[in-house]
N, C-alpha and C. Protein backbone atom coordinates (compact mmCIF):
# COMPACT_ATOMS: atom_id res chain seq x y z
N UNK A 1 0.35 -4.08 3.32
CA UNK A 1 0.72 -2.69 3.58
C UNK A 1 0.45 -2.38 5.05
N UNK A 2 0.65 -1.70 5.46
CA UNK A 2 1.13 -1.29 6.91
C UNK A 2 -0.46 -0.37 7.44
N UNK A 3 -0.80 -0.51 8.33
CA UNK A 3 -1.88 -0.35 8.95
C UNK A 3 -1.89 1.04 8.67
N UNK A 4 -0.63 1.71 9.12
CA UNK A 4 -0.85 2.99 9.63
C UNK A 4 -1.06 4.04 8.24
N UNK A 5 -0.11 3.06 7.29
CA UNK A 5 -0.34 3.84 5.98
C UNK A 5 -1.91 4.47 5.68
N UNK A 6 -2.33 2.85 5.41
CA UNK A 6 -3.93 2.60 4.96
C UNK A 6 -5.08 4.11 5.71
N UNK A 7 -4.07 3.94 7.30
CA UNK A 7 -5.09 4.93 8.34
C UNK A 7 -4.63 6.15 7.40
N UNK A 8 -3.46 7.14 7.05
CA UNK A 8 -3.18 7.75 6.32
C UNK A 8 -4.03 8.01 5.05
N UNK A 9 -3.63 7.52 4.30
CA UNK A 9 -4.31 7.59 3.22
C UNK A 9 -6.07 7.86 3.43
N UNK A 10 -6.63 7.00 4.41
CA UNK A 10 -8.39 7.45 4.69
C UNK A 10 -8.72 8.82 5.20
N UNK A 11 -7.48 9.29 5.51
CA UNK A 11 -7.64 10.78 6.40
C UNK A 11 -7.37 11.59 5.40
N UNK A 12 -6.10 11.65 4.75
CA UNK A 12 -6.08 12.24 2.95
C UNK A 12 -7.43 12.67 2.16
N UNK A 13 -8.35 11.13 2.23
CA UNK A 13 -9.64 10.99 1.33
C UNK A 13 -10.39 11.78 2.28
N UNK A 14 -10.91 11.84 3.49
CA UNK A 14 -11.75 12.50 4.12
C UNK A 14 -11.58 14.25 4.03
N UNK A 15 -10.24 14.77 4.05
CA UNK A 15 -9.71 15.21 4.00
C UNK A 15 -10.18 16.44 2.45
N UNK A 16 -9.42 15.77 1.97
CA UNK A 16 -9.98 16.16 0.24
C UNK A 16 -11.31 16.02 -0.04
N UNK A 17 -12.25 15.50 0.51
CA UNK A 17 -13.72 15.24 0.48
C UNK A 17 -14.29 16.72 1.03
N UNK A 18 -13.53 17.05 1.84
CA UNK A 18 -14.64 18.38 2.87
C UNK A 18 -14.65 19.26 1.70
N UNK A 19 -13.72 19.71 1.07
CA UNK A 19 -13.96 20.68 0.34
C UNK A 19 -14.83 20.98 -0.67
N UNK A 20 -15.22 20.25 -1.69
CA UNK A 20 -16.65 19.82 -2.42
C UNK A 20 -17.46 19.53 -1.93
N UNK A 21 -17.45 18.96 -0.58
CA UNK A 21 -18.81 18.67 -0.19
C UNK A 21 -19.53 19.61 0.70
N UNK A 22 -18.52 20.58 1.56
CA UNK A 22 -19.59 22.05 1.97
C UNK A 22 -19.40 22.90 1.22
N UNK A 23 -17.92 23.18 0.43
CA UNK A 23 -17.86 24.19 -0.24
C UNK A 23 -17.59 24.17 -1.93
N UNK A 24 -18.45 23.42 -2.55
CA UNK A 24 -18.43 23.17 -4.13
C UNK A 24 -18.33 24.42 -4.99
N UNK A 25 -18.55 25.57 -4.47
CA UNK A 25 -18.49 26.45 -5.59
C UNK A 25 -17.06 27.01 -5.71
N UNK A 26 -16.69 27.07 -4.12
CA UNK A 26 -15.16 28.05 -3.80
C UNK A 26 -13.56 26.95 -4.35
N UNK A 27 -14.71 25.65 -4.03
CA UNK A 27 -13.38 24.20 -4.65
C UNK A 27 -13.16 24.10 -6.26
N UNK A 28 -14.27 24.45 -6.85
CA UNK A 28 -14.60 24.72 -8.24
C UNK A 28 -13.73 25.85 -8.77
N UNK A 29 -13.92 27.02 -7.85
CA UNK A 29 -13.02 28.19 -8.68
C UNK A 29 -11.36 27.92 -8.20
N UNK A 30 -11.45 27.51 -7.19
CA UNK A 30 -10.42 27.41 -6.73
C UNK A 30 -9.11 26.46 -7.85
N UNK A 31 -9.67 25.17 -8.51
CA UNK A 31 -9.40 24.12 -9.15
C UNK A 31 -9.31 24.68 -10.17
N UNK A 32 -10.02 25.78 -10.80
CA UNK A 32 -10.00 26.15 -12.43
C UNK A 32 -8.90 27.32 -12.31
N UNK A 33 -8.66 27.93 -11.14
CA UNK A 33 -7.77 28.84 -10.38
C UNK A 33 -5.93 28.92 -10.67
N UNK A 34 -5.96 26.97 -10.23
CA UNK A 34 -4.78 26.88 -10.14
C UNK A 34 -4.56 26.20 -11.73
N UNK A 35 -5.72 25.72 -12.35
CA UNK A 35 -5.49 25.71 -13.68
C UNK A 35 -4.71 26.24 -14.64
N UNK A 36 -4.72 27.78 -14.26
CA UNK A 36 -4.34 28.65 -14.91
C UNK A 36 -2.88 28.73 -14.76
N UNK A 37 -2.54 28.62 -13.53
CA UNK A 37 -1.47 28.82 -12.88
C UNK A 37 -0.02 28.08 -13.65
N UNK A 38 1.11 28.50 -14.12
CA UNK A 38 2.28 28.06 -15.19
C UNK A 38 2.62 26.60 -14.13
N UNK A 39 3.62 25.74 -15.11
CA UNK A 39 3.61 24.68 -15.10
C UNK A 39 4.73 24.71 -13.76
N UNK A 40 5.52 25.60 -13.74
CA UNK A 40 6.24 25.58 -12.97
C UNK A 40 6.27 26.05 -11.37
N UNK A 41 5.47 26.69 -11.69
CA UNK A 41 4.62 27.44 -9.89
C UNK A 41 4.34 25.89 -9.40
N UNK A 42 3.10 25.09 -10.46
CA UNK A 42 2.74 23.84 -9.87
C UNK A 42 3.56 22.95 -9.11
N UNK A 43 4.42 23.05 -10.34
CA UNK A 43 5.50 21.63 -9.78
C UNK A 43 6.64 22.22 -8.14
N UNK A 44 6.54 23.42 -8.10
CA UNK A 44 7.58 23.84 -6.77
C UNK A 44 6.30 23.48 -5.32
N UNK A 45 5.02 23.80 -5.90
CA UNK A 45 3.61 23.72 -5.38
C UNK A 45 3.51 22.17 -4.45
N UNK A 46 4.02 21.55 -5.57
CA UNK A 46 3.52 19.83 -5.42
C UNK A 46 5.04 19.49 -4.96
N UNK A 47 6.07 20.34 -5.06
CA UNK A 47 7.54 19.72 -4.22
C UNK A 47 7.28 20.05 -2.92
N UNK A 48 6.68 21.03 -3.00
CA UNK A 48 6.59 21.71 -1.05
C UNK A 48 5.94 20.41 -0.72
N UNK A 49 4.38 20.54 -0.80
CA UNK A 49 3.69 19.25 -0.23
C UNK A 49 4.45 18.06 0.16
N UNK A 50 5.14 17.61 -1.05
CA UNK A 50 5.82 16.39 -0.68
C UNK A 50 6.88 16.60 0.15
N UNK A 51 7.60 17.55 0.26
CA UNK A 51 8.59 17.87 1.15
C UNK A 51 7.95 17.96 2.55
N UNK A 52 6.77 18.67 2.71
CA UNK A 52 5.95 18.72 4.31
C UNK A 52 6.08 17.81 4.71
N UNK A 53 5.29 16.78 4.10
CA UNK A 53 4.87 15.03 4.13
C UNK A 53 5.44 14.78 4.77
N UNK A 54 6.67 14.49 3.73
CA UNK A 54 8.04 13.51 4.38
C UNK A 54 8.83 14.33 5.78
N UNK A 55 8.84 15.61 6.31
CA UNK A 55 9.41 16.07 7.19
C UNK A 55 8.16 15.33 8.17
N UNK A 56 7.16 15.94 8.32
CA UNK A 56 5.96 15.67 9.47
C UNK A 56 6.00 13.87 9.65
N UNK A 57 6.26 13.29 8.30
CA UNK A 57 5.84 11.96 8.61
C UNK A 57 7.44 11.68 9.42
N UNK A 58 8.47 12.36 9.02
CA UNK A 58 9.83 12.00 9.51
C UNK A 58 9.69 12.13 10.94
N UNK A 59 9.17 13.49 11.55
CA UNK A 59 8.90 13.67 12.53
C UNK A 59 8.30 12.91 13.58
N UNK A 60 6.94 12.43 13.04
CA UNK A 60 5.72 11.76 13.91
C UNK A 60 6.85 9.95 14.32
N UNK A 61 7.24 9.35 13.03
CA UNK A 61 7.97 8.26 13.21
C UNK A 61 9.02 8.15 14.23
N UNK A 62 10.23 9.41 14.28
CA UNK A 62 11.23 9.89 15.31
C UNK A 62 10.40 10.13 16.34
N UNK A 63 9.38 10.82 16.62
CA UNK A 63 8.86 10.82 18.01
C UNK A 63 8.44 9.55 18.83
N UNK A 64 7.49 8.54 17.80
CA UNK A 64 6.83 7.71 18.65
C UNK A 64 7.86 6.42 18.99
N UNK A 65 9.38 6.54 18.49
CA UNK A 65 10.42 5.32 18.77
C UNK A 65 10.73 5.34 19.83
């Protein structure tokens, strides 16, 4: 797999780490929060993200050629 991925993905984990680890109570409500939240809010939720991704990662790749 590709270096840069791997670097990706460790920044993701660090990333997702801050939040439980200074702020455990606000990540807690926050998580039981979106729990609640209908199935379909989620999934437009989790299309954006992936849609960011792939634009920013489209981006960063087109820039550094």
């Amino acid at each position: 797999m590709n270096t840069t991925i791997w670097m990706a993905l460790a920044l993701v984990l660090v990333l997702e780490g801050l939040g439980p680890m200074f702020l455990p109570r606000v990540w807690r409500r926050m998580l039981l929060s979106m729990a609640q939240l209908p199935d379909r809010l989620l999934h437009r939720f989790g299309g954006g993200l992936v849609v960011a991704g792939v634009v920013i990662y489209y981006m960063i790749a087109a820039h550094s050629s």
